[in-house]
N, C-alpha and C. Protein backbone atom coordinates (compact mmCIF):
# COMPACT_ATOMS: atom_id res chain seq x y z
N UNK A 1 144.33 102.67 141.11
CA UNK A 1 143.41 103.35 140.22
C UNK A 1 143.91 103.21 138.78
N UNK A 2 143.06 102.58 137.80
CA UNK A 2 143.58 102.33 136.22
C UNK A 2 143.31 103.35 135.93
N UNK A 3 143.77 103.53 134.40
CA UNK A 3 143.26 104.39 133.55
C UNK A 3 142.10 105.01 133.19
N UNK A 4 141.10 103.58 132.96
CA UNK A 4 139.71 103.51 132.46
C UNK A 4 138.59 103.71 133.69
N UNK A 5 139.05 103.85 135.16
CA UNK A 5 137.84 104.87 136.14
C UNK A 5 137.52 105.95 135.95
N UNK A 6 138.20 106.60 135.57
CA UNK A 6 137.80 108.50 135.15
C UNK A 6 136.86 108.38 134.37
N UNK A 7 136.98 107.75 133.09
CA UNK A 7 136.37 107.49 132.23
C UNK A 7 134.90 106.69 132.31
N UNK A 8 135.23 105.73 133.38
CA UNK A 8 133.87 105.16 133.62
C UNK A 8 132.84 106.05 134.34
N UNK A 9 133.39 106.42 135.03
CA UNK A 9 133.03 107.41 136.56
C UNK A 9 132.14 108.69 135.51
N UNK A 10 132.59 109.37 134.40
CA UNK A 10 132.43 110.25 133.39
C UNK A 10 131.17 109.74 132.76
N UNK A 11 131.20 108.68 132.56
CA UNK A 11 129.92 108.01 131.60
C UNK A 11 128.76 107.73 132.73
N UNK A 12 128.86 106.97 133.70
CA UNK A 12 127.85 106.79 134.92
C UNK A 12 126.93 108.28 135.18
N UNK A 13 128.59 108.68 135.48
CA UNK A 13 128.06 110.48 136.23
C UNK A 13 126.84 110.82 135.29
N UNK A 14 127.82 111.39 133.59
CA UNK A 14 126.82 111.58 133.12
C UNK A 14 125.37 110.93 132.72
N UNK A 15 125.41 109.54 132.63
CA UNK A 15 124.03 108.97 132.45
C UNK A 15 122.96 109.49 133.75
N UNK A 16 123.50 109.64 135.04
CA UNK A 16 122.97 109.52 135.98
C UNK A 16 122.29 111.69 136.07
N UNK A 17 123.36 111.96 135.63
CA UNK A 17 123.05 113.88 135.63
C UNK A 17 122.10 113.34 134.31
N UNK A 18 121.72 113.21 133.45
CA UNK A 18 120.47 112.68 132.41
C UNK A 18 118.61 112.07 132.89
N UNK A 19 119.67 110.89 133.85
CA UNK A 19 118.54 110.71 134.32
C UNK A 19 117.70 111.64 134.75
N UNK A 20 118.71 112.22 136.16
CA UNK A 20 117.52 113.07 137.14
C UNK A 20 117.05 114.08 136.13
N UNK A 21 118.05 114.86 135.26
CA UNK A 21 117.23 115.83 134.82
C UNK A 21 116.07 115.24 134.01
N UNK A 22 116.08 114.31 133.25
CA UNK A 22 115.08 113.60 132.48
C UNK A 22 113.48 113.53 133.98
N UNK A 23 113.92 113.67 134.75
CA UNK A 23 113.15 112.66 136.38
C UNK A 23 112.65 114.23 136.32
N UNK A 24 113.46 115.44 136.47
CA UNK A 24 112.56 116.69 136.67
C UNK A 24 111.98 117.56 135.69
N UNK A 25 111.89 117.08 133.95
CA UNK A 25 111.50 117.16 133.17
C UNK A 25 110.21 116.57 133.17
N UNK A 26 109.98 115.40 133.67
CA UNK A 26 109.03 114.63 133.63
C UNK A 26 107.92 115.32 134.70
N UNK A 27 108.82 115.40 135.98
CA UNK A 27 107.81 116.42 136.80
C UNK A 27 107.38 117.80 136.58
N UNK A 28 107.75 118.94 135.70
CA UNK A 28 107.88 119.86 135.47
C UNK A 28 106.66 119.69 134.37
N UNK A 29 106.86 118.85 133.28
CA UNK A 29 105.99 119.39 131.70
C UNK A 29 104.97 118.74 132.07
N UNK A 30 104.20 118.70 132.01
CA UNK A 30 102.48 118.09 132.31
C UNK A 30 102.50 116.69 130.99
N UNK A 31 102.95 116.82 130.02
CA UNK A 31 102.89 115.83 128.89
C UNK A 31 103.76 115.33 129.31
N UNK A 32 104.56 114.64 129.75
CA UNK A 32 105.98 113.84 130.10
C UNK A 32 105.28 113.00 131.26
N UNK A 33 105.78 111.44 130.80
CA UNK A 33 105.12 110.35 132.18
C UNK A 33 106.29 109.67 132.10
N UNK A 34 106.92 109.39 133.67
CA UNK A 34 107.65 107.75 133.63
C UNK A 34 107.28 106.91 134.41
N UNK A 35 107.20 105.51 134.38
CA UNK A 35 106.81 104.72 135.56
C UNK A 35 107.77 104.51 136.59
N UNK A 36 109.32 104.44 136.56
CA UNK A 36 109.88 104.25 137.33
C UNK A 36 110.94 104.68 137.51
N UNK A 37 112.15 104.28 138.06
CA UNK A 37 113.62 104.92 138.71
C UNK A 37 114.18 103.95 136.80
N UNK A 38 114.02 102.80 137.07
CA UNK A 38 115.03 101.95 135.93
C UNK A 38 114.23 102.49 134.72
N UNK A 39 112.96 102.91 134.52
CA UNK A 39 112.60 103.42 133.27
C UNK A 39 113.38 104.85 133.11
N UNK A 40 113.34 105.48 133.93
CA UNK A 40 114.65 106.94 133.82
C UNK A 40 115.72 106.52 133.35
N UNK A 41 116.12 105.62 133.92
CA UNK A 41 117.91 105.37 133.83
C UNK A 41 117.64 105.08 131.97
N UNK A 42 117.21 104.09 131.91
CA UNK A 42 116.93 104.02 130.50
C UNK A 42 116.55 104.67 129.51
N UNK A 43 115.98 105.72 129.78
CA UNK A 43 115.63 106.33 128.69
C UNK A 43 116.31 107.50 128.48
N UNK A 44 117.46 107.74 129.45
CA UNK A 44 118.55 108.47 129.64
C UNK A 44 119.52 108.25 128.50
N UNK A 45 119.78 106.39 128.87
CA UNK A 45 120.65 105.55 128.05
C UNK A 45 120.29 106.09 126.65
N UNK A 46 118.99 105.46 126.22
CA UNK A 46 118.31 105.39 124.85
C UNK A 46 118.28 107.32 124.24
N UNK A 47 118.18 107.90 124.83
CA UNK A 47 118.77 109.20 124.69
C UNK A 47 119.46 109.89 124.22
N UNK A 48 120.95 109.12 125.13
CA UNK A 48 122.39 109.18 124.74
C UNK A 48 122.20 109.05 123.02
N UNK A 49 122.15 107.58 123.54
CA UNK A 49 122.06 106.20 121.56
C UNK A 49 121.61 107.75 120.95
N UNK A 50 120.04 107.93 120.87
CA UNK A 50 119.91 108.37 119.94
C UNK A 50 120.40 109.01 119.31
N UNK A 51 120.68 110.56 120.58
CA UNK A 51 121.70 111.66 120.36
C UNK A 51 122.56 111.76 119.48
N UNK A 52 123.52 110.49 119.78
CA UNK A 52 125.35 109.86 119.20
C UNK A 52 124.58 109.61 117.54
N UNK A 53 123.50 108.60 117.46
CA UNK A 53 123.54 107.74 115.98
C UNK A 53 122.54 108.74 115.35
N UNK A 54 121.22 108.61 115.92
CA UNK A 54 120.00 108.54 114.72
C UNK A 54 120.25 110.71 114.77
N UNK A 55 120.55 111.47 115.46
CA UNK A 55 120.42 113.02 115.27
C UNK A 55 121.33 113.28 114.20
N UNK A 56 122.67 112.77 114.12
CA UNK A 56 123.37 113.55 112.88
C UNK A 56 123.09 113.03 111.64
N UNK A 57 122.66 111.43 111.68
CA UNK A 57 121.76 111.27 110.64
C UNK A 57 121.03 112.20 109.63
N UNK A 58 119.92 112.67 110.37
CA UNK A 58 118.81 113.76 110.71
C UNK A 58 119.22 114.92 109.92
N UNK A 59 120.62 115.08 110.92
CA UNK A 59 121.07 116.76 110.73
C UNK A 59 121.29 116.91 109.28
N UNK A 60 122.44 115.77 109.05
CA UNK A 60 122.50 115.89 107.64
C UNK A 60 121.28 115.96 106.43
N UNK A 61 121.00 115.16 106.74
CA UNK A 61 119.64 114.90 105.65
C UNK A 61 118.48 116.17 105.52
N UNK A 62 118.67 116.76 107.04
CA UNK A 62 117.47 118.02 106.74
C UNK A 62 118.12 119.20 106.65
N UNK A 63 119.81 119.20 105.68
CA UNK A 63 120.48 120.34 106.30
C UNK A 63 120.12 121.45 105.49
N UNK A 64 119.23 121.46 104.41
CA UNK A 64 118.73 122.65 103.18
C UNK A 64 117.33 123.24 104.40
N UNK A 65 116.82 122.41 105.02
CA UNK A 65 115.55 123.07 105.70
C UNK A 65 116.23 123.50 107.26
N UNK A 66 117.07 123.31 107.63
CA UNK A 66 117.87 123.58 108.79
C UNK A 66 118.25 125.34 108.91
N UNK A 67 118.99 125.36 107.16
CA UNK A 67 119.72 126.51 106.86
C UNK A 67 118.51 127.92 106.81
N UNK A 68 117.42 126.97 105.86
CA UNK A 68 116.53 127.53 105.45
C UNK A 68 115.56 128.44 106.71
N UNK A 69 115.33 127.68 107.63
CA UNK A 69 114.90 128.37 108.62
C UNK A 69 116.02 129.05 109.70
N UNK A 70 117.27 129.14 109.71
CA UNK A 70 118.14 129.76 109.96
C UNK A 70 118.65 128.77 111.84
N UNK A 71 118.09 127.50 111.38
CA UNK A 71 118.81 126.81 112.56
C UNK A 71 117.49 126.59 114.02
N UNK A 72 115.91 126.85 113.42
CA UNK A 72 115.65 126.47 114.33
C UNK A 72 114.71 125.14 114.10
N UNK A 73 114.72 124.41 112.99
CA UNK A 73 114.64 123.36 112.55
C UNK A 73 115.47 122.31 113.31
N UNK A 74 116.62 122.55 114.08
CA UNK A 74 117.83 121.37 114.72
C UNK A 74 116.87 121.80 116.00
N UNK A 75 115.41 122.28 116.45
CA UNK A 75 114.38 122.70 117.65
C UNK A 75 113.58 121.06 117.32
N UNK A 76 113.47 120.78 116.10
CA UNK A 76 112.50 119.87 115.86
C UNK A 76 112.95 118.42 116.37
N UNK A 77 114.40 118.54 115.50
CA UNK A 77 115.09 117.38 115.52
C UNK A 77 115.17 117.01 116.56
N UNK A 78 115.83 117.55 117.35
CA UNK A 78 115.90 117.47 119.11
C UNK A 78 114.23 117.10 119.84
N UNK A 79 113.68 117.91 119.46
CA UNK A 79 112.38 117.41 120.40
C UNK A 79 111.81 115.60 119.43
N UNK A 80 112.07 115.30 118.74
CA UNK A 80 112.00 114.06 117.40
C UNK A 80 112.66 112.66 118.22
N UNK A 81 113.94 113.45 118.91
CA UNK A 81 114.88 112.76 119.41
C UNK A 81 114.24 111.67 120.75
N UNK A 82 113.24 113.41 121.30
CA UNK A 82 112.90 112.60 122.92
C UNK A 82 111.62 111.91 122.69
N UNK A 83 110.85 112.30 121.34
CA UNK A 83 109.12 111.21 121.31
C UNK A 83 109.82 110.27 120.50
N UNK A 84 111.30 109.89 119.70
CA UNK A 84 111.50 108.79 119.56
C UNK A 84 112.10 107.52 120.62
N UNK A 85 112.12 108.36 121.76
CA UNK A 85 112.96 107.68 122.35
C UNK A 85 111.45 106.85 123.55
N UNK A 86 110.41 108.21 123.65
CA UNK A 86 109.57 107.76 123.85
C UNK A 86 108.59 106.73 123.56
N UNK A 87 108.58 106.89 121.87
CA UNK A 87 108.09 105.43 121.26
C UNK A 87 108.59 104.23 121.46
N UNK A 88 109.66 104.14 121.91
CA UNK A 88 110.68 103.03 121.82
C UNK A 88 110.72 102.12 123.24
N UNK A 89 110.16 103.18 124.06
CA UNK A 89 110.52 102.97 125.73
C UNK A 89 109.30 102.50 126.27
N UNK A 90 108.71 101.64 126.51
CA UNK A 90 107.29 101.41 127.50
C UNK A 90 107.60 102.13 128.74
N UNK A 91 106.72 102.25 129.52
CA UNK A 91 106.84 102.99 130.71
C UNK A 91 107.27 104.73 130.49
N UNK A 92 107.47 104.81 129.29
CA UNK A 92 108.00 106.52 129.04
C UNK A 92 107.25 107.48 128.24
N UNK A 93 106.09 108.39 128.24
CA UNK A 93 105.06 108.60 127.60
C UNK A 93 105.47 110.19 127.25
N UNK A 94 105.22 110.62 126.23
CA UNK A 94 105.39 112.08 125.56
C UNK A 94 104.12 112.33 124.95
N UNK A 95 102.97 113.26 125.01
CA UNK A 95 101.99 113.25 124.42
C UNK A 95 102.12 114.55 123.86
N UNK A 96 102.70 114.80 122.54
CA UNK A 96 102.62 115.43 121.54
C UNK A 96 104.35 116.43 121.51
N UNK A 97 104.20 117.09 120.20
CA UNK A 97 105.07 117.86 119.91
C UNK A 97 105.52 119.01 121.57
N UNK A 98 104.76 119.94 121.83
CA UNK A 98 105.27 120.81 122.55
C UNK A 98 105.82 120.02 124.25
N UNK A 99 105.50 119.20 124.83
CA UNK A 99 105.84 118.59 125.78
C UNK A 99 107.55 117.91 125.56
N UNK A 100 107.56 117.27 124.41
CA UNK A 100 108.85 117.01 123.71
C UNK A 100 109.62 117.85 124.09
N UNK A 101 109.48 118.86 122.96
CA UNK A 101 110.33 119.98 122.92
C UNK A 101 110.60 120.98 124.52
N UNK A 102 109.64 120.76 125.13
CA UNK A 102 110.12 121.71 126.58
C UNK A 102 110.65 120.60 127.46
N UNK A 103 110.39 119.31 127.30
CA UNK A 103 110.98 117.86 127.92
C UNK A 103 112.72 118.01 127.51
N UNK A 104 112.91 118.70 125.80
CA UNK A 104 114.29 118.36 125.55
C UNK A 104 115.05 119.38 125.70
N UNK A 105 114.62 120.96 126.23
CA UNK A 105 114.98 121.96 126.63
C UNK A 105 115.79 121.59 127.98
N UNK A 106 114.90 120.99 128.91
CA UNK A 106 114.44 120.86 130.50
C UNK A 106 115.93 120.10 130.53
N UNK A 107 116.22 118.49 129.91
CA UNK A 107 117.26 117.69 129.63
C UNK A 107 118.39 118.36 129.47
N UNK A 108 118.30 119.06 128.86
CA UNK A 108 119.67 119.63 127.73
C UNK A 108 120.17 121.00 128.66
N UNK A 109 119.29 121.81 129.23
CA UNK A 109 120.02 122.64 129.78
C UNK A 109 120.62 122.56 131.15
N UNK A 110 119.62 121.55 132.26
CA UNK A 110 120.20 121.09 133.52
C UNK A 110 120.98 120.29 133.64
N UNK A 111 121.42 119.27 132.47
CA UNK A 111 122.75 118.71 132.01
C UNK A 111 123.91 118.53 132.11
N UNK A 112 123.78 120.16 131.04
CA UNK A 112 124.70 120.70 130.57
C UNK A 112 125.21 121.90 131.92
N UNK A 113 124.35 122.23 132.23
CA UNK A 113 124.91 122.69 133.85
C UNK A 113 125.06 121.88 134.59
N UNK A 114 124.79 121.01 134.97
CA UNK A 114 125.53 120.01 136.02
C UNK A 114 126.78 119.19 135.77
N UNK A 115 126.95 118.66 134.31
CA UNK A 115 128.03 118.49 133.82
C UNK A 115 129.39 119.32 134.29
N UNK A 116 129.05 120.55 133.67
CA UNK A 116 130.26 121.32 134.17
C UNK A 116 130.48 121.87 135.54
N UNK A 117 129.42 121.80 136.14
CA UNK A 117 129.90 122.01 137.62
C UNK A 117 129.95 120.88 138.52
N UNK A 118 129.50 119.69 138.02
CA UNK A 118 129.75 118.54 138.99
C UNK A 118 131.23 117.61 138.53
N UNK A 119 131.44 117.95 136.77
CA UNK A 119 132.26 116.34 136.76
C UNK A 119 133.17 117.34 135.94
């Protein structure tokens, strides 16, 4: 066993705890469509990306209207995150603001619980 399995095993896990929750987001919000198993996995991936690069971007740049509404402006960004990821993805459909946002709730909180109790 190297070094770098934990680590891989960590990144899989989590892409894969993304997916499904992304898979029961999709079944849950009525606005959320995917066509397939590899369109999940992917848009899990593209997710991640965004998350890591294009959100703190964001954060920074909108941080006077962030403050201004006392932090629920980083509500927008986040739901921004999943219809960009949607634009980007064929097979992955978001039809409007509120589906987003309960799509990036749905993601983010079964996650973040499975994270810590699975890995």
């Amino acid at each position: 066993m190297s070094a770098h399995e934990p680590r891989v095993f960590g990144f899989i896990g989590r892409l894969l705890i993304s997916a499904l929750s992304l898979a029961l987001a999709a079944y849950v919000v009525p606005g959320i469509r995917v066509d397939g198993y590899l369109t999940v996995v992917v848009a899990a991936f593209l997710l991640g990306i965004a998350n890591a690069v294009v959100r703190p971007v964001l954060v920074v740049l909108t941080l006077p209207v962030t403050v201004l509404s006392l932090g629920l402006f980083l509500f927008v960004i986040n739901a921004a995150m999943f219809g960009l990821v949607a634009w980007l993805l064929p097979g992955f459909a978001v039809d409007g603001f509120v589906p987003a946002l309960l799509g990036w709730l749905i993601v983010s909180v079964v996650s973040w619980i499975a994270t810590k109790v699975l890995l």
